[in-house]
N, C-alpha and C. Protein backbone atom coordinates (compact mmCIF):
# COMPACT_ATOMS: atom_id res chain seq x y z
N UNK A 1 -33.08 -17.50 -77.89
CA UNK A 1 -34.06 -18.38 -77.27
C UNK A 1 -34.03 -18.16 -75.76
N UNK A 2 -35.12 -18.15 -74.93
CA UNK A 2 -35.44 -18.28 -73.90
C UNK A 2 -35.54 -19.27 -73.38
N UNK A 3 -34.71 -19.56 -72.15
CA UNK A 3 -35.15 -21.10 -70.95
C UNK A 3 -35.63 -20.09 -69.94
N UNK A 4 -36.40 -21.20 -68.86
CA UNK A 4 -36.81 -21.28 -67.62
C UNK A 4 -36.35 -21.89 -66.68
N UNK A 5 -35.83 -21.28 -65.77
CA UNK A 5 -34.77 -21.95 -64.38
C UNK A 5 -35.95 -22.05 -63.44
N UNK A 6 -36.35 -23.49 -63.07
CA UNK A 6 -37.02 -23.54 -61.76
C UNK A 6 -35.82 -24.23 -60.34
N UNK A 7 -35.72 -23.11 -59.40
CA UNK A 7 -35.20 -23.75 -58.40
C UNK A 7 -35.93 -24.02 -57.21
N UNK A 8 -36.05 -24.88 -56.82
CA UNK A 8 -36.56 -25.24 -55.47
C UNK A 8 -35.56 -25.68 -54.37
N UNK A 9 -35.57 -24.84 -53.29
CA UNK A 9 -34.79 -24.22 -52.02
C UNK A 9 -35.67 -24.83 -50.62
N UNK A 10 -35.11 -25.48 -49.80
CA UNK A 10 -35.58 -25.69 -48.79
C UNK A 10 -35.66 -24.69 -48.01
N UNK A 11 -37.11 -23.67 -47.49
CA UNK A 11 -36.86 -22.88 -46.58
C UNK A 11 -35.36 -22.77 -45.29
N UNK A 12 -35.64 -21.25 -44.90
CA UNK A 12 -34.63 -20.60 -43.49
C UNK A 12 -33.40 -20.28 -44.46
N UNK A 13 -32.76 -19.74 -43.40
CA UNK A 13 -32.07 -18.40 -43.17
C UNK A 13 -31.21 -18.51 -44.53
N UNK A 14 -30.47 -19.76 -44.86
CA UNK A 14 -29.55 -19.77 -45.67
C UNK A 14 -29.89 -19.92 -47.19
N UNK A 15 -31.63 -20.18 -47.26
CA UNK A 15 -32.02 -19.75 -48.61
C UNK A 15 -32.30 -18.82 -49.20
N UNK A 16 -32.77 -18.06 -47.67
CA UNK A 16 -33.08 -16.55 -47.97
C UNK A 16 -31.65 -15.83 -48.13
N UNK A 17 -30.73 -15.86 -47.91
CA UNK A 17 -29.19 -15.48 -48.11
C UNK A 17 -28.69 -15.66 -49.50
N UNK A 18 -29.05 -17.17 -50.13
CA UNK A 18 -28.90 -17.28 -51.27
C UNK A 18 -29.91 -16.75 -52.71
N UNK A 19 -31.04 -16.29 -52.17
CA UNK A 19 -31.75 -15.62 -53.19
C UNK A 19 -31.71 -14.69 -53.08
N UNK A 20 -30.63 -13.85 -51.84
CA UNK A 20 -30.55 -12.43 -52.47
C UNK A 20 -29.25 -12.30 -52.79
N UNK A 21 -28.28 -13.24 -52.91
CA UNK A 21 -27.20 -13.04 -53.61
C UNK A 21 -27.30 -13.40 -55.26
N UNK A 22 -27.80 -13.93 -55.16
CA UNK A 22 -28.80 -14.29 -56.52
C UNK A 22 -29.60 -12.99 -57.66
N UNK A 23 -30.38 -12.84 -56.64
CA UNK A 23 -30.67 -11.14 -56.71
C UNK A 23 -29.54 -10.00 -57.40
N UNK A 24 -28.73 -10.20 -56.08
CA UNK A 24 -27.43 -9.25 -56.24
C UNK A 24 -26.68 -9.31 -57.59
N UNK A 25 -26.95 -10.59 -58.09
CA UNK A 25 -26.01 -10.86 -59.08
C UNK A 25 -26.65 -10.47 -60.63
N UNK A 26 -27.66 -9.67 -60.35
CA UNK A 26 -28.84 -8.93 -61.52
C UNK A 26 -29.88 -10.09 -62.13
N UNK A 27 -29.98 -11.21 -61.55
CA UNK A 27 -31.35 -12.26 -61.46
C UNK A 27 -32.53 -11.42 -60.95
N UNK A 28 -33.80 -11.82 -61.57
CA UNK A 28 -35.11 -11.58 -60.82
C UNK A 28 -35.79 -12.95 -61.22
N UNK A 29 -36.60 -13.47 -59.96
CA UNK A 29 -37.54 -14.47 -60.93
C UNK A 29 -38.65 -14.20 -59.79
N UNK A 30 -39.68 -15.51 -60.11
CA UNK A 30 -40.81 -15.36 -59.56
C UNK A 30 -41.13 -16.82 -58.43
N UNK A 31 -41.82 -16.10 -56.83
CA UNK A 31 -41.40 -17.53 -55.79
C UNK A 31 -42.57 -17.58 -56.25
N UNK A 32 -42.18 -18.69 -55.32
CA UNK A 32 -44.00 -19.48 -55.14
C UNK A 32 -43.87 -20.25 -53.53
N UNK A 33 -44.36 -20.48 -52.68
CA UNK A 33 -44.24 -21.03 -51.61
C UNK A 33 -45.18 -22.68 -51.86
N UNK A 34 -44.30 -23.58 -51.48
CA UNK A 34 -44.78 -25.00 -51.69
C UNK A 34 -44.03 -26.02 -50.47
N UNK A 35 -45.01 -27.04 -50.43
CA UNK A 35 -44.04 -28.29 -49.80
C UNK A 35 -44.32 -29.30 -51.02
N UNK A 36 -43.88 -30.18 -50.53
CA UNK A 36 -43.71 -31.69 -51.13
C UNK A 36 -44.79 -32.68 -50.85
N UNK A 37 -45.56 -33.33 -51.84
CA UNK A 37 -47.02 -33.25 -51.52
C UNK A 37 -46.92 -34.44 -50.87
N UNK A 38 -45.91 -35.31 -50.40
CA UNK A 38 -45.90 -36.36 -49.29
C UNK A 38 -46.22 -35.82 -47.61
N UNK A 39 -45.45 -34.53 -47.33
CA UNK A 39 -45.34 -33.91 -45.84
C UNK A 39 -46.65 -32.98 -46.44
N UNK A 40 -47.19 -32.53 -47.26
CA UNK A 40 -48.34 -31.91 -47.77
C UNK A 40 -49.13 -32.63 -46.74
N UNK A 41 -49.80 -33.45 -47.36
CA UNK A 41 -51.34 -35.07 -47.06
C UNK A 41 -50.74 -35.60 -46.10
N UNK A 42 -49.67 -35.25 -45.55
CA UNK A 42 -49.29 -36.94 -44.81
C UNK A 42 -50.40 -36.58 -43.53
N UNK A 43 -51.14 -37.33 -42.85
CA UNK A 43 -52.08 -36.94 -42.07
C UNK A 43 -53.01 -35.75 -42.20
N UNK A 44 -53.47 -35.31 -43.70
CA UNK A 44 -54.22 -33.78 -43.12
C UNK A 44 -55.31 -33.95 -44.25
N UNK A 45 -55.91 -35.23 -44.97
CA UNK A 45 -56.65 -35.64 -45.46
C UNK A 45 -58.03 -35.46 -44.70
N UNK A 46 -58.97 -35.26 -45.29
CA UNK A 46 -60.57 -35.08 -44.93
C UNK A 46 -60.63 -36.57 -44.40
N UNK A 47 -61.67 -36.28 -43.43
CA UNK A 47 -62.13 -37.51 -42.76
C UNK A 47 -62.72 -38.42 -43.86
N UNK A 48 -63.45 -38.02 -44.18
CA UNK A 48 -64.11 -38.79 -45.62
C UNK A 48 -63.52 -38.44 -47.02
N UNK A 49 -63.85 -39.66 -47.64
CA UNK A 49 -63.32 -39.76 -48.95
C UNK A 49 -63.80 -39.01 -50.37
N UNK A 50 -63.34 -37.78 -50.13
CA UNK A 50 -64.22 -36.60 -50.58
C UNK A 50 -63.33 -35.82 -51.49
N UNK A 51 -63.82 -34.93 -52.50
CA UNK A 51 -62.82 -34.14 -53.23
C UNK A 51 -62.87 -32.93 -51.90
N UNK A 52 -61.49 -32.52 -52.08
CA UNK A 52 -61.20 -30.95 -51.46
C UNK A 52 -60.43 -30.37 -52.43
N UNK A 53 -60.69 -28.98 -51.79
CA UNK A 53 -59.63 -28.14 -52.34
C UNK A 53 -58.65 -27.58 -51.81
N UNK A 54 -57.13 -27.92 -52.70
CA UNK A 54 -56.36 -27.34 -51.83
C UNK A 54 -56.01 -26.11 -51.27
N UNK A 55 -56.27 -25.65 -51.59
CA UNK A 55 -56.64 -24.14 -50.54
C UNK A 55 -56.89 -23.93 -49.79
N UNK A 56 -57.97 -24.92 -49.05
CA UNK A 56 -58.19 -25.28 -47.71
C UNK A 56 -57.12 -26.07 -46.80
N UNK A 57 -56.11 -26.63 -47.51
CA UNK A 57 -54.94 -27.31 -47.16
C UNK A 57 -53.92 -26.10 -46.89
N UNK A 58 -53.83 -25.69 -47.99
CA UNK A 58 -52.92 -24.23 -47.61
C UNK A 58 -53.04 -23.37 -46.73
N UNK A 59 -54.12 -23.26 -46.48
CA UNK A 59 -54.43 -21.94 -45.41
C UNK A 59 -53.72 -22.75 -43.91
N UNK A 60 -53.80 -23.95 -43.94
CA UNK A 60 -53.45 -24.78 -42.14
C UNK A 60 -52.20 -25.06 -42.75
N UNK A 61 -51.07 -25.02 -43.34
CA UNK A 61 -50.45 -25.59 -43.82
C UNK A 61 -48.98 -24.94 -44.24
N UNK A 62 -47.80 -24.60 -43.05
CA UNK A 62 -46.75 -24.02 -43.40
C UNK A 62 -45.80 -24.36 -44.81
N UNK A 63 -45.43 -23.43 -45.30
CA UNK A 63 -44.25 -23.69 -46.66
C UNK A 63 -43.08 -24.23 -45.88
N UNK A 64 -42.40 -25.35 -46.34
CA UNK A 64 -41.26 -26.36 -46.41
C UNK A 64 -40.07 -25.35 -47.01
N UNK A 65 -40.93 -25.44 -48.95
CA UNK A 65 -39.88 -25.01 -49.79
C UNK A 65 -40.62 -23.91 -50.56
N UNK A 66 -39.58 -23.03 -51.17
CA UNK A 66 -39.73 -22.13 -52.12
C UNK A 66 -39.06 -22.52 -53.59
N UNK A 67 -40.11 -22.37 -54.53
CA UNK A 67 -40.29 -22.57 -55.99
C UNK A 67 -39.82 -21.19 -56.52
N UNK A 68 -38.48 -21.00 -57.31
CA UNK A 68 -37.93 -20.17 -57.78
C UNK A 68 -38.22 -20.18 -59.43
N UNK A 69 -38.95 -19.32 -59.97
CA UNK A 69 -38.48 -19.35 -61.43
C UNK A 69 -37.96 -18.12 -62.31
N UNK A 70 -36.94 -18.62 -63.36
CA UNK A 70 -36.43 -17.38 -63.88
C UNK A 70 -36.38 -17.46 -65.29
N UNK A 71 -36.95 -17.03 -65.84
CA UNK A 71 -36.92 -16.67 -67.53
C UNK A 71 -35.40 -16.00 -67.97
N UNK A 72 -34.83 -16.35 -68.40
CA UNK A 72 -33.24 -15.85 -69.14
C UNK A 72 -33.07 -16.55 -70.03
N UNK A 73 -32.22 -15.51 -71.22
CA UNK A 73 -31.95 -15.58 -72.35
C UNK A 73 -30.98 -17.10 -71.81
N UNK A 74 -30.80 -17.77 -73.40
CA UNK A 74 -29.79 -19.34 -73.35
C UNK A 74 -28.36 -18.62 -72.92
N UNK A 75 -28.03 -17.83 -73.44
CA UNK A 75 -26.68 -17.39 -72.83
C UNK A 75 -26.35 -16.96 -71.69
N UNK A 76 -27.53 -17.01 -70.64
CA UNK A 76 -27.22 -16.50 -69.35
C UNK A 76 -27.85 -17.52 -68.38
N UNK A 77 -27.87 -18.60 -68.72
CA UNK A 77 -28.58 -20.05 -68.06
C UNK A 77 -27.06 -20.46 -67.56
N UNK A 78 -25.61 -20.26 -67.87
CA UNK A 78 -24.62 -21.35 -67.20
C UNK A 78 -24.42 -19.98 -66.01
N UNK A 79 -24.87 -18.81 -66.51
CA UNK A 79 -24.43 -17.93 -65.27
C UNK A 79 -24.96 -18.13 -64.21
N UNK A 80 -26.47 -18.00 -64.35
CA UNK A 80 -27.22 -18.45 -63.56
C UNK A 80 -26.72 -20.03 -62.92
N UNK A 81 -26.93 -20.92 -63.37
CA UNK A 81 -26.46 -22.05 -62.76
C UNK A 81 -25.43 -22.12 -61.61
N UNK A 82 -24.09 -21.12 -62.44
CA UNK A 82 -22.99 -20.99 -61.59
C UNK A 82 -23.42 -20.32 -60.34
N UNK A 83 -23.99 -19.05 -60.54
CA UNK A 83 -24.37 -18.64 -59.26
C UNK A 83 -25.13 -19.28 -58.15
N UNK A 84 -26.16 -19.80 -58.58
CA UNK A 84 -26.63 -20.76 -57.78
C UNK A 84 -26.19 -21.46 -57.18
N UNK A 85 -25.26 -22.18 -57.58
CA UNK A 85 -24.30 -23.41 -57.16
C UNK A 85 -23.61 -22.80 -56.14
N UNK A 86 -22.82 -21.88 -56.33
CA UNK A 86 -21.76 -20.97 -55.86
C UNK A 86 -22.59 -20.71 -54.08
N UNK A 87 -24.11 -19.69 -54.15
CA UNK A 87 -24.63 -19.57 -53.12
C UNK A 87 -25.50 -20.27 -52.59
N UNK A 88 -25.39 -21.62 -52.82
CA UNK A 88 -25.90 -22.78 -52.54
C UNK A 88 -24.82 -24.31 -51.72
N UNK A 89 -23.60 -24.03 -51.90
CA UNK A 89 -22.25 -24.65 -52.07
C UNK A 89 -23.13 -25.95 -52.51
N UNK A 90 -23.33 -26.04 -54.01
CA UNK A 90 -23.58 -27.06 -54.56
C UNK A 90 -24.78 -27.85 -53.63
N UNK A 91 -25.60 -27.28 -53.93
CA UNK A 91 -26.96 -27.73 -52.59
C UNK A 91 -26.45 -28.38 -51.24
N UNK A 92 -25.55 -28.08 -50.93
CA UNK A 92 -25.13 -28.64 -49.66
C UNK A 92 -25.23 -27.77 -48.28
N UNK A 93 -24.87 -26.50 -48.84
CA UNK A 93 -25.15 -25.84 -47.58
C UNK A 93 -27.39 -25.12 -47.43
N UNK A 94 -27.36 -25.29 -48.66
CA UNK A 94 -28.95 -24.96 -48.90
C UNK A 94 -29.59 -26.55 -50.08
N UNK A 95 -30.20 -27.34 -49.13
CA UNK A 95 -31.29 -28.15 -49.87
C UNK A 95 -31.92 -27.96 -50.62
N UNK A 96 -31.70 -28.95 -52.09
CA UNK A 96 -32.54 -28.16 -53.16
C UNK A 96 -32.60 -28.93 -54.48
N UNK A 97 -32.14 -28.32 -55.56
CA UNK A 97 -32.68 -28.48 -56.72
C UNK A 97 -32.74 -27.52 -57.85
N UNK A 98 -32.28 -27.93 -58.77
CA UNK A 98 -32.73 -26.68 -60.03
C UNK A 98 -32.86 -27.63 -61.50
N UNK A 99 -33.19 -27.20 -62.35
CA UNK A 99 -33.69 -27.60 -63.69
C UNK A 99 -34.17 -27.01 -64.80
N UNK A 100 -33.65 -26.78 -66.11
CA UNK A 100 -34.24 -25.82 -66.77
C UNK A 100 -34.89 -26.32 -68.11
N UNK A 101 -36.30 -25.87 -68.70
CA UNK A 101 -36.44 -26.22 -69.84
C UNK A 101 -36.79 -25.27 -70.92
N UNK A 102 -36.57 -25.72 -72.22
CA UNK A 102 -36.64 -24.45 -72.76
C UNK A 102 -38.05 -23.61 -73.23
N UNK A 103 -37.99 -22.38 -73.58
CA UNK A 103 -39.69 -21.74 -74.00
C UNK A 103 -39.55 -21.54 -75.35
N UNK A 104 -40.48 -22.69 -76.11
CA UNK A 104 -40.56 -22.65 -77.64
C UNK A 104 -41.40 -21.35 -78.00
N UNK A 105 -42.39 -21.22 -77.08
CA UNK A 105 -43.20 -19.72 -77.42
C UNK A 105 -43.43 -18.77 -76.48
N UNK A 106 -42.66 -18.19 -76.83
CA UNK A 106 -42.72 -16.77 -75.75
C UNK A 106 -42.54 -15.48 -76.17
N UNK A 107 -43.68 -14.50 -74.85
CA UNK A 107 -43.79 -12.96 -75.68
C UNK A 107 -43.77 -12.37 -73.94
N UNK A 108 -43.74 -11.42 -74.17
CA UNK A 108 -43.72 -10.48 -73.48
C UNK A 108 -41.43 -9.83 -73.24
N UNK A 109 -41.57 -9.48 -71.93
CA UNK A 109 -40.32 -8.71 -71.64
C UNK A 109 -39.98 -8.57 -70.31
N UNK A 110 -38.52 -9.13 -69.91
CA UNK A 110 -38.39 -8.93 -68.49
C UNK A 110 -37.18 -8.40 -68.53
């Protein structure tokens, strides 16, 4: 069976340090660049009470955090974990987060 590790890393220097030790350690997953949709809106709402799209938010709008995800077999989810932890010193030296759930249907190959 397959899980999905999403980690979310507070940008700078020491996350980027930890996702390539991460890396190093034969991990690949896939970023995504995001903030937190409170510092997202907080002041950058349309004057009027209007639908937008966020895309137009994104383009004015620096990344906070990076959205990590990694597809691995169930037997390689405590490795992963450990490592993380390890180049993270338990989110303390890098702000963050991780969580995994599992993939009841899945195809392809990584």
């Amino acid at each position: 069976m397959k899980r999905i590790l999403f980690l979310i890393l507070e940008n700078g220097s020491p996350a980027i340090r930890a996702l390539e030790n991460i890396r190093e350690s034969g991990f690949n997953g896939t970023l995504i660049g995001g903030s937190s949709l409170r510092h997202a809106l907080e002041g950058k709402l349309p004057e009027e009470h209007s639908f937008f799209h966020l895309a137009h938010w994104e383009a004015e709008n620096a990344e906070e955090s990076t959205v990590s995800m990694f597809i691995v077999d169930q037997d390689q989810i405590e490795v992963l974990k450990t490592t993380i932890r390890e180049h993270t010193e338990h989110f303390q030296d890098v702000k963050g987060a991780m969580f995994t759930i599992p993939l009841d249907d899945y195809e392809g190959a990584f």
